[in-house]
Protein backbone atom coordinates (compact mmCIF):
# COMPACT_ATOMS: atom_id res chain seq x y z
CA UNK A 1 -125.71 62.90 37.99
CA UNK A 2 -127.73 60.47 39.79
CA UNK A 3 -126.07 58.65 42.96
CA UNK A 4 -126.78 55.42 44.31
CA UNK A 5 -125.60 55.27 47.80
CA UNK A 6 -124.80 51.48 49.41
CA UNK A 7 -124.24 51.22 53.02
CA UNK A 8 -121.87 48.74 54.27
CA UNK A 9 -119.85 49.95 57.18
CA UNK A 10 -118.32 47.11 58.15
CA UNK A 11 -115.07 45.15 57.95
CA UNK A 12 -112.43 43.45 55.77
CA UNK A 13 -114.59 40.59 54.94
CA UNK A 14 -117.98 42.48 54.68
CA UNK A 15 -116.73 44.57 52.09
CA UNK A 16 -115.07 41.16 50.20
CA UNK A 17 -118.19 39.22 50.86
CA UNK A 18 -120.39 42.48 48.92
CA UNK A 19 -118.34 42.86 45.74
CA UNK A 20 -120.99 40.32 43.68
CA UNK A 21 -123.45 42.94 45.08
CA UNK A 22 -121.65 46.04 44.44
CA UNK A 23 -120.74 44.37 40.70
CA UNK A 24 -124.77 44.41 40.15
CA UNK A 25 -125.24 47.40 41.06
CA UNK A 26 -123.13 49.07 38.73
CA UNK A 27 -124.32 47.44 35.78
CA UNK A 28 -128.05 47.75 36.97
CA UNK A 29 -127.25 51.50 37.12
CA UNK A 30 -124.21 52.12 34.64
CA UNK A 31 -124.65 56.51 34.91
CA UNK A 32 -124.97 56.33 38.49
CA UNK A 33 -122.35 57.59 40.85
CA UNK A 34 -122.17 54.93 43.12
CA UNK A 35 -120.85 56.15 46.39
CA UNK A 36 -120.03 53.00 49.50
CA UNK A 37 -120.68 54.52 52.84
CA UNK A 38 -117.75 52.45 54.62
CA UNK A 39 -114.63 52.74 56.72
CA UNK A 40 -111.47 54.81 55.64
CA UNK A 41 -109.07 52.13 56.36
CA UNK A 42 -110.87 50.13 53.15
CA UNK A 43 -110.05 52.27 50.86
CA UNK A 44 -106.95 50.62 49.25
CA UNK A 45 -109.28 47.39 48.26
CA UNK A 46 -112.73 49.98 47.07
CA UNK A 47 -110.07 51.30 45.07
CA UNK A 48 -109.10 48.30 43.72
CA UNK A 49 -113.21 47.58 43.09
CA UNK A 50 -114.38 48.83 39.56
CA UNK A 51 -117.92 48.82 40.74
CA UNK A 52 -116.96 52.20 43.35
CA UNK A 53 -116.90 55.41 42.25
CA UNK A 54 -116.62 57.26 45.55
CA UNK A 55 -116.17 56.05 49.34
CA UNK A 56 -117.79 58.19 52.01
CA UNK A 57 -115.78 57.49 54.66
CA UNK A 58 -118.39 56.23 57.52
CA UNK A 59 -116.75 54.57 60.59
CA UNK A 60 -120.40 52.21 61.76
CA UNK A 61 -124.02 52.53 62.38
CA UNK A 62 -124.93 56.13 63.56
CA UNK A 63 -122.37 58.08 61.22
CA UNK A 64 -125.01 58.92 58.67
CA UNK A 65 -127.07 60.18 61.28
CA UNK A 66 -124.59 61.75 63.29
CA UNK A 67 -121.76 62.12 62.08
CA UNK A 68 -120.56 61.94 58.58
CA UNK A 69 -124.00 62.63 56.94
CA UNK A 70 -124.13 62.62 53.15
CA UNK A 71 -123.53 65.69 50.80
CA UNK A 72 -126.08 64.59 48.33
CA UNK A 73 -129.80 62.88 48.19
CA UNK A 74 -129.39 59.44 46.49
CA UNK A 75 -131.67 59.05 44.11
CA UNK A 76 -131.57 54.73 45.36
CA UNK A 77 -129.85 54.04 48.64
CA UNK A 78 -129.18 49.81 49.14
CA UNK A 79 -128.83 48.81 52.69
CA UNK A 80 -126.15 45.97 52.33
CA UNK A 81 -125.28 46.58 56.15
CA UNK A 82 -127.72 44.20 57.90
CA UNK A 83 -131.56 43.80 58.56
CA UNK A 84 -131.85 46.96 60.41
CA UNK A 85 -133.39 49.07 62.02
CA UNK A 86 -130.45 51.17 62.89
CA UNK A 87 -129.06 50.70 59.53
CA UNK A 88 -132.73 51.33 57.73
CA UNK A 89 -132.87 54.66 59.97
CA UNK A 90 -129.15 55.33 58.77
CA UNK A 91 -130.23 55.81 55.17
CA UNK A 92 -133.55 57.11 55.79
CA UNK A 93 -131.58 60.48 57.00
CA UNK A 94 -130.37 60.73 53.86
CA UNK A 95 -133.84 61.09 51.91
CA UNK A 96 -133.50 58.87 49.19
CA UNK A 97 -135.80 58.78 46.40
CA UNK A 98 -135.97 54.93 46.75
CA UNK A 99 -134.40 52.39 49.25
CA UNK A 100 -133.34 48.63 48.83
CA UNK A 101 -133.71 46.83 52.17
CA UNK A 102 -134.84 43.65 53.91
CA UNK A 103 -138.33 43.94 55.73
CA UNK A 104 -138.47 45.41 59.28
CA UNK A 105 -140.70 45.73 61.52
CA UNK A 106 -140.08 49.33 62.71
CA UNK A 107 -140.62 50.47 58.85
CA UNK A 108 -143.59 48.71 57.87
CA UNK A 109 -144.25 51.05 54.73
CA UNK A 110 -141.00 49.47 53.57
CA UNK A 111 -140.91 46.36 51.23
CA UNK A 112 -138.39 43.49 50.83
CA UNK A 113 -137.68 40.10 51.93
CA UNK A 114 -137.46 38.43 55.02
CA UNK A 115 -134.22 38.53 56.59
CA UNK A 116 -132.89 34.77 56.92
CA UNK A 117 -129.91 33.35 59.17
CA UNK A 118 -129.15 30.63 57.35
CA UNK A 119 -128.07 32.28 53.80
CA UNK A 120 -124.40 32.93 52.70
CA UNK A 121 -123.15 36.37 53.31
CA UNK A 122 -123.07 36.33 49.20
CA UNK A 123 -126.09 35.08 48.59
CA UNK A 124 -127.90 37.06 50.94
CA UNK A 125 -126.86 39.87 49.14
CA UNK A 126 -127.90 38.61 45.78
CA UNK A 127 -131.51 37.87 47.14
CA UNK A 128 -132.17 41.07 48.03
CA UNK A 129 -130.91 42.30 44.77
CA UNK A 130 -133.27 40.14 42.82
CA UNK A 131 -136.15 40.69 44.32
CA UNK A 132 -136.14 44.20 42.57
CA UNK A 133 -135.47 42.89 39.55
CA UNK A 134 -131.09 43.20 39.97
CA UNK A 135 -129.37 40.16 39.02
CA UNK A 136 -126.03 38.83 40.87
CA UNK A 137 -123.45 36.26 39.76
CA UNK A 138 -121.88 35.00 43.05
CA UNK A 139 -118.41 34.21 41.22
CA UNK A 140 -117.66 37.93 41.03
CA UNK A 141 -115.71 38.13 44.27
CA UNK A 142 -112.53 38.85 42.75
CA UNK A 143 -110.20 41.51 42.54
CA UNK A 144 -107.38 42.92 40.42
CA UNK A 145 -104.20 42.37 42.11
CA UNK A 146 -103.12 45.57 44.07
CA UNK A 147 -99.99 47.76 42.46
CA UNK A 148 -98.20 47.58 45.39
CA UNK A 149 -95.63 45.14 45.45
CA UNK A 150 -95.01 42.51 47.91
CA UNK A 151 -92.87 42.68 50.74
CA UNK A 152 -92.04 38.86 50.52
CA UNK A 153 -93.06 37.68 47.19
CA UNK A 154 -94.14 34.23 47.15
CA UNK A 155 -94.16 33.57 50.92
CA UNK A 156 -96.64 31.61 52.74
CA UNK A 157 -98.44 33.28 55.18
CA UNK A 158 -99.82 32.13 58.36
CA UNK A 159 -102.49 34.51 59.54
CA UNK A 160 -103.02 33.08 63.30
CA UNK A 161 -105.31 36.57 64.45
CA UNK A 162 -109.06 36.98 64.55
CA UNK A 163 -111.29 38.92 65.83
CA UNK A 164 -113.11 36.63 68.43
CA UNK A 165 -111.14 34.16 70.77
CA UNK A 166 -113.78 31.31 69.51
CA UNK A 167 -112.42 31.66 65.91
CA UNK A 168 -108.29 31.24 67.05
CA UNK A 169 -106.88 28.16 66.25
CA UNK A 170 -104.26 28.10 69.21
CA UNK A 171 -101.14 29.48 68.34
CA UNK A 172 -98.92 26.44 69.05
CA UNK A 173 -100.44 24.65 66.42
CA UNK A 174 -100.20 27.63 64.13
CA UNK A 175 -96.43 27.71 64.99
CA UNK A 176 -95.91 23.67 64.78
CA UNK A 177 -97.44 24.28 60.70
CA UNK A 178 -94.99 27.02 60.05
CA UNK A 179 -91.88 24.80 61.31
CA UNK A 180 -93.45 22.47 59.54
CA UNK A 181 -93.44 24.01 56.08
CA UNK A 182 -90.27 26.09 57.08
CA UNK A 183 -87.94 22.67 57.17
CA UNK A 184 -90.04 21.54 53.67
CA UNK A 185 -88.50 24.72 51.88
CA UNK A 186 -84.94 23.85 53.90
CA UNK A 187 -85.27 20.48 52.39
CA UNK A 188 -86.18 21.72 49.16
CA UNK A 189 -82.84 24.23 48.87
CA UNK A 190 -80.81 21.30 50.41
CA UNK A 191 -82.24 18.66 47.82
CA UNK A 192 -82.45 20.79 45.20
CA UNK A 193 -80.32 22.90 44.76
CA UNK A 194 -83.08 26.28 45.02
CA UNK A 195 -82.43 29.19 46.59
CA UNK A 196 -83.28 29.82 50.05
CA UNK A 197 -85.66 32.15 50.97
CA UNK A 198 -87.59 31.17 47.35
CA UNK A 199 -90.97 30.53 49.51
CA UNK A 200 -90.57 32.37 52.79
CA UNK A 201 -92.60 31.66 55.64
CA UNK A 202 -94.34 34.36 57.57
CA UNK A 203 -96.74 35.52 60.22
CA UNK A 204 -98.82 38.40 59.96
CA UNK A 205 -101.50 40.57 61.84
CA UNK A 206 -102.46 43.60 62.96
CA UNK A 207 -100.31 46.15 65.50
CA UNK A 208 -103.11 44.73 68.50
CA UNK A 209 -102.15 40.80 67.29
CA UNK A 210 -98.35 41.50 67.79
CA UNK A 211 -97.51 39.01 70.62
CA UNK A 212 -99.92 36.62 68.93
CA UNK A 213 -97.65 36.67 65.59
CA UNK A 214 -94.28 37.16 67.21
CA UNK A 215 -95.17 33.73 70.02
CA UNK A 216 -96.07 31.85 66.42
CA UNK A 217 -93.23 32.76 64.89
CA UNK A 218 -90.71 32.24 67.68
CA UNK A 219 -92.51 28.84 68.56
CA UNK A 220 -91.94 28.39 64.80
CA UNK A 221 -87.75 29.33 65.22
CA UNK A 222 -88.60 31.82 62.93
CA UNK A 223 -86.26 35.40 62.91
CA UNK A 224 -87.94 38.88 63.69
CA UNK A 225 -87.98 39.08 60.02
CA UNK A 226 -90.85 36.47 59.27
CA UNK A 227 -93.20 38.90 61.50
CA UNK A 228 -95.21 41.20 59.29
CA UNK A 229 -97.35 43.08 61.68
CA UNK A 230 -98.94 46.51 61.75
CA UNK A 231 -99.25 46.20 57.90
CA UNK A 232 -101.85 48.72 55.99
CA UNK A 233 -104.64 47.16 54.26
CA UNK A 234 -102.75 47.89 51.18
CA UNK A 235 -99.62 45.72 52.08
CA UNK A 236 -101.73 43.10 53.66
CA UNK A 237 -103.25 42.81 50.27
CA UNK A 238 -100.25 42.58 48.38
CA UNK A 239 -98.96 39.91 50.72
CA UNK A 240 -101.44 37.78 50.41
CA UNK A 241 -102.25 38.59 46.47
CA UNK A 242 -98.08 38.03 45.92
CA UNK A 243 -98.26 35.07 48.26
CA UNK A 244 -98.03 31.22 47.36
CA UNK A 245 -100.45 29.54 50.09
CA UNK A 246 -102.36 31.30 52.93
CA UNK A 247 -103.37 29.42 56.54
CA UNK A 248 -105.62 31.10 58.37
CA UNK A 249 -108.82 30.89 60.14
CA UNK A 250 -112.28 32.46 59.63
CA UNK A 251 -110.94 35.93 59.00
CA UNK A 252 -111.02 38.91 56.68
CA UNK A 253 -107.28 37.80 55.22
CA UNK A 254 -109.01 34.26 53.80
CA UNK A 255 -111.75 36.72 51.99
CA UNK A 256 -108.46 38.05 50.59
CA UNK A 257 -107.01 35.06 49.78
CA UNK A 258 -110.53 34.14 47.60
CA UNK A 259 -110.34 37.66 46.40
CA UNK A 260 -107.02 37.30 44.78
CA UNK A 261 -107.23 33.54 43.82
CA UNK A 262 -104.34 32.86 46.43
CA UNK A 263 -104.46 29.26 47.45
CA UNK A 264 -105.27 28.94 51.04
CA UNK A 265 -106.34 26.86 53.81
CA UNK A 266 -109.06 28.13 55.98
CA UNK A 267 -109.77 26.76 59.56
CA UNK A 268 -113.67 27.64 60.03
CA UNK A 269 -114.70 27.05 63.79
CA UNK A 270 -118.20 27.78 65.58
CA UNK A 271 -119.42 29.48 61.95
CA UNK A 272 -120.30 26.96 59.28
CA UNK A 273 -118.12 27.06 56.20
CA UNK A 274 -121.34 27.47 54.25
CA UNK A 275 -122.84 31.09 55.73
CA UNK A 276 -119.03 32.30 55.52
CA UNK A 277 -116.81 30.69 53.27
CA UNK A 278 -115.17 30.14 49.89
CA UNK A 279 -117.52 29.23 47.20
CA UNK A 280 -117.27 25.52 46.52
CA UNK A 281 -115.93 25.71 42.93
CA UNK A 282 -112.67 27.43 43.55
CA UNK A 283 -110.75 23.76 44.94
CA UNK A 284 -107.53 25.73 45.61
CA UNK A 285 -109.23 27.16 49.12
CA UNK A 286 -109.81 24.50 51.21
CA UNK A 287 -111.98 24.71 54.10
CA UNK A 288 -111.44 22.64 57.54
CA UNK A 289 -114.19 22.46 59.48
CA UNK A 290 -115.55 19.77 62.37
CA UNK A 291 -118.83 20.33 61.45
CA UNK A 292 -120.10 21.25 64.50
CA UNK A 293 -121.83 24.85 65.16
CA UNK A 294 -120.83 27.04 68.05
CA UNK A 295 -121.20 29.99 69.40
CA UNK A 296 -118.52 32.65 67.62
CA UNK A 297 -117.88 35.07 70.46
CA UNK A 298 -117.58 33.00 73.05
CA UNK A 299 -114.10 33.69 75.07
CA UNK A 300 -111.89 30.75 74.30
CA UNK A 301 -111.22 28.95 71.19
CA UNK A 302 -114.37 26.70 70.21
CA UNK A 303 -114.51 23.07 70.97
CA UNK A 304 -114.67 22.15 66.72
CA UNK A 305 -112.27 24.22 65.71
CA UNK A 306 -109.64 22.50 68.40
CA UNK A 307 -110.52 19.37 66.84
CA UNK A 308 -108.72 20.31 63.68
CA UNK A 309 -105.56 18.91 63.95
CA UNK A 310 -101.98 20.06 62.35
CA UNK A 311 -101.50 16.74 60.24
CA UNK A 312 -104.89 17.53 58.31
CA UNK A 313 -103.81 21.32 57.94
CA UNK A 314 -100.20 20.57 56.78
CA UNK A 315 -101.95 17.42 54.38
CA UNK A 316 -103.69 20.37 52.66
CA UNK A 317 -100.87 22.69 52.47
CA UNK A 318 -98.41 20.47 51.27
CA UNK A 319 -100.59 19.21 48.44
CA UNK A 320 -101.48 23.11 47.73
CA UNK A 321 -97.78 23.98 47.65
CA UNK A 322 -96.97 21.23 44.95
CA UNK A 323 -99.73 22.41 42.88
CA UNK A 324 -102.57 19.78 43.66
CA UNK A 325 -106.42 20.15 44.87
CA UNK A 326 -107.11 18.31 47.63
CA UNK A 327 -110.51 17.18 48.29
CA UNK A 328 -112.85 19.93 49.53
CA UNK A 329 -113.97 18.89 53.11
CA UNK A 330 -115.30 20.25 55.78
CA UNK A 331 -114.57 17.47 58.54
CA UNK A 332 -110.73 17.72 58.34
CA UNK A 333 -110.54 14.08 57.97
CA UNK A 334 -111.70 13.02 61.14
CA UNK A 335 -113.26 10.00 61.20
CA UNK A 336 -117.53 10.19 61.88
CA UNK A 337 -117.32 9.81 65.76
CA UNK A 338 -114.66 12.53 66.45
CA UNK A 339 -116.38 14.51 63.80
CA UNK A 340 -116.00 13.37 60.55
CA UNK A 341 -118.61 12.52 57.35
CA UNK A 342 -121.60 11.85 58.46
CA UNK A 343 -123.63 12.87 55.40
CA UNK A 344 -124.20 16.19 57.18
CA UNK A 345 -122.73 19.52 56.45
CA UNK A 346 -123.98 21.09 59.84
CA UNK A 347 -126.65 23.10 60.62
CA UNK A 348 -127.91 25.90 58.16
CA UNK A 349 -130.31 27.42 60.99
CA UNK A 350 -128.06 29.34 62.80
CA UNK A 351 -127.58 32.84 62.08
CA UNK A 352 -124.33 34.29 60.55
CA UNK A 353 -121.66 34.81 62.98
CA UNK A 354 -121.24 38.43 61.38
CA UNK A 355 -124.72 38.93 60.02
CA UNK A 356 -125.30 42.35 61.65
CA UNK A 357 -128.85 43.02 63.27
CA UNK A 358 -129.40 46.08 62.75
């Protein structure tokens, strides 16, 4: 059988942000074997991808050289790591018949487009795909919801983590939205007449984010029990896919939340909305953003993103929770000198805060 080997050894969102990619591929090559050289940890979500047929566990750049290697020769290896060269040399080991890659200038023999900064993750993907002769359909970032069930059907879940300081909304804020939303369901049970504990709020992260969760939730005057931390991938997934709103910032979990058609609110800070974020015809994600550009691992929260303010976030929430569509935006409804409309969207000419370079 003939193999088609994709490289893509990156994180949560990486992997959500290559499914349209992944999609083509399997229909451009419907005999293949497709095997994803990723990391282990993914592997509840590939599973969950009908585009995957096996995942070669590969931990980063390097592992294909040096580590992991590949028990087979591809007969079409697809870098959809980053621009190279590291990645480029990655796949190289692995002697495929033919490799799909953007141009570099360490492999001149090797064709492809430019690389370009200012594309969305998505549709970088899709322009490499096209230009040999691979169509992509941007739309097809979802995923079937996982078997697992929820721990706390229905909950909202704030998602305060991420994995550069610039990116963190501070965690006060975080906490003030979860009282907030908390003493809306109180009202609702008092009112009328519901259950309590119908929409639970709850904080979640990773077993490093711990004190980050547990300060948001006991800011909050939530209990021990609204923490969900240390979660696998696979009940992180079936959180969010089980969940009715997620707030969070510019993280893997809101590529989840788009994944799973979970309504969510996403706070975007240094990286524009529009190299990283939702696609523009799915209204229940709504995207808060200053519309400023900064730099995304820079060691305290960015200036933009602290100009998002908890009335805007809990605005969108609310109307989420009641089943509306707030207005798209990407000023937070900030009037134009403190960052509001201007007619601009922010700049397109900065490179991805995740686009690897190599």
């Amino acid at each position: 059988m003939a193999v088609t080997l994709v490289l893509r050894a990156l994180g949560l969102g990486d992997l959500l942000t290559a499914v349209p990619a992944l999609r083509a591929l399997r229909r451009a090559r419907p005999d293949d074997e497709l095997v994803l050289a990723a990391p282990a940890p993914l592997e509840p979500l590939v599973s969950l991808l009908d585009a995957v047929d096996v995942l070669l566990p590969t931990p980063g750049l390097g592992a294909l050289r040096h580590g992991v290697g590949a028990p087979f020769r591809p007969d079409l290896a697809v870098n959809l790591h980053g621009s190279g060269p590291q990645s480029i040399a990655d796949l190289l080991t692995t002697r495929p018949e033919r490799l799909i890659t953007h141009r570099h200038p360490d492999f001149p023999r090797l064709d492809g487009p430019a690389w370009k900064g200012d594309l969305h993750e998505v549709e970088r993907w899709g322009v490499l795909l096209a230009c040999h002769g691979i169509p992509v359909d941007p739309e097809e970032l979802w995923l079937p919801p996982p078997s697992e069930p929820s721990p706390a059907p229905g909950a909202v879940v704030i998602h305060p983590g991420a994995a550069f300081p610039a990116r963190r909304w501070p965690p006060e804020r975080f906490a003030a939205v979860a009282r907030a939303l908390t003493h809306d369901v109180t009202r609702t049970v008092e009112t009328d007449g519901r259950e309590a504990g119908a929409r639970p709020v709850i904080v979640t992260g990773d077993e490093a984010e711990r004190p980050l969760a547990t300060e948001v939730a006991e800011r909050a005057g939530l209990g021990r029990e609204a923490v969900f931390v240390g979660q696998d991938l696979a009940g992180l997934a079936a959180l969010v896919a089980d969940a009715a709103l997620v707030v969070c910032g510019d993280t893997g979990v809101g590529h989840l939340a788009t994944a799973f058609g979970t309504p969510s609110v996403l706070l975007f800070g240094p990286t524009p909305p529009d190299l990283w974020g939702p696609p523009t015809t799915r209204p229940q994600h709504v995207v808060l953003w200053s519309g400023t550009v900064g730099d995304p691992h820079a060691p305290t929260p960015d200036p933009g993103l602290l100009r998002l303010t908890v009335p805007a976030v809990l605005e969108a929430a609310r109307t989420l929770l009641v089943g509306g569509v707030p207005c798209r935006t990407n000023t937070a409804g900030l009037p134009p000198d403190q960052g509001g409309p201007t007619g601009k969207t922010g700049s397109r000419s900065v490179s991805s805060a995740r686009a690897m370079s190599d």
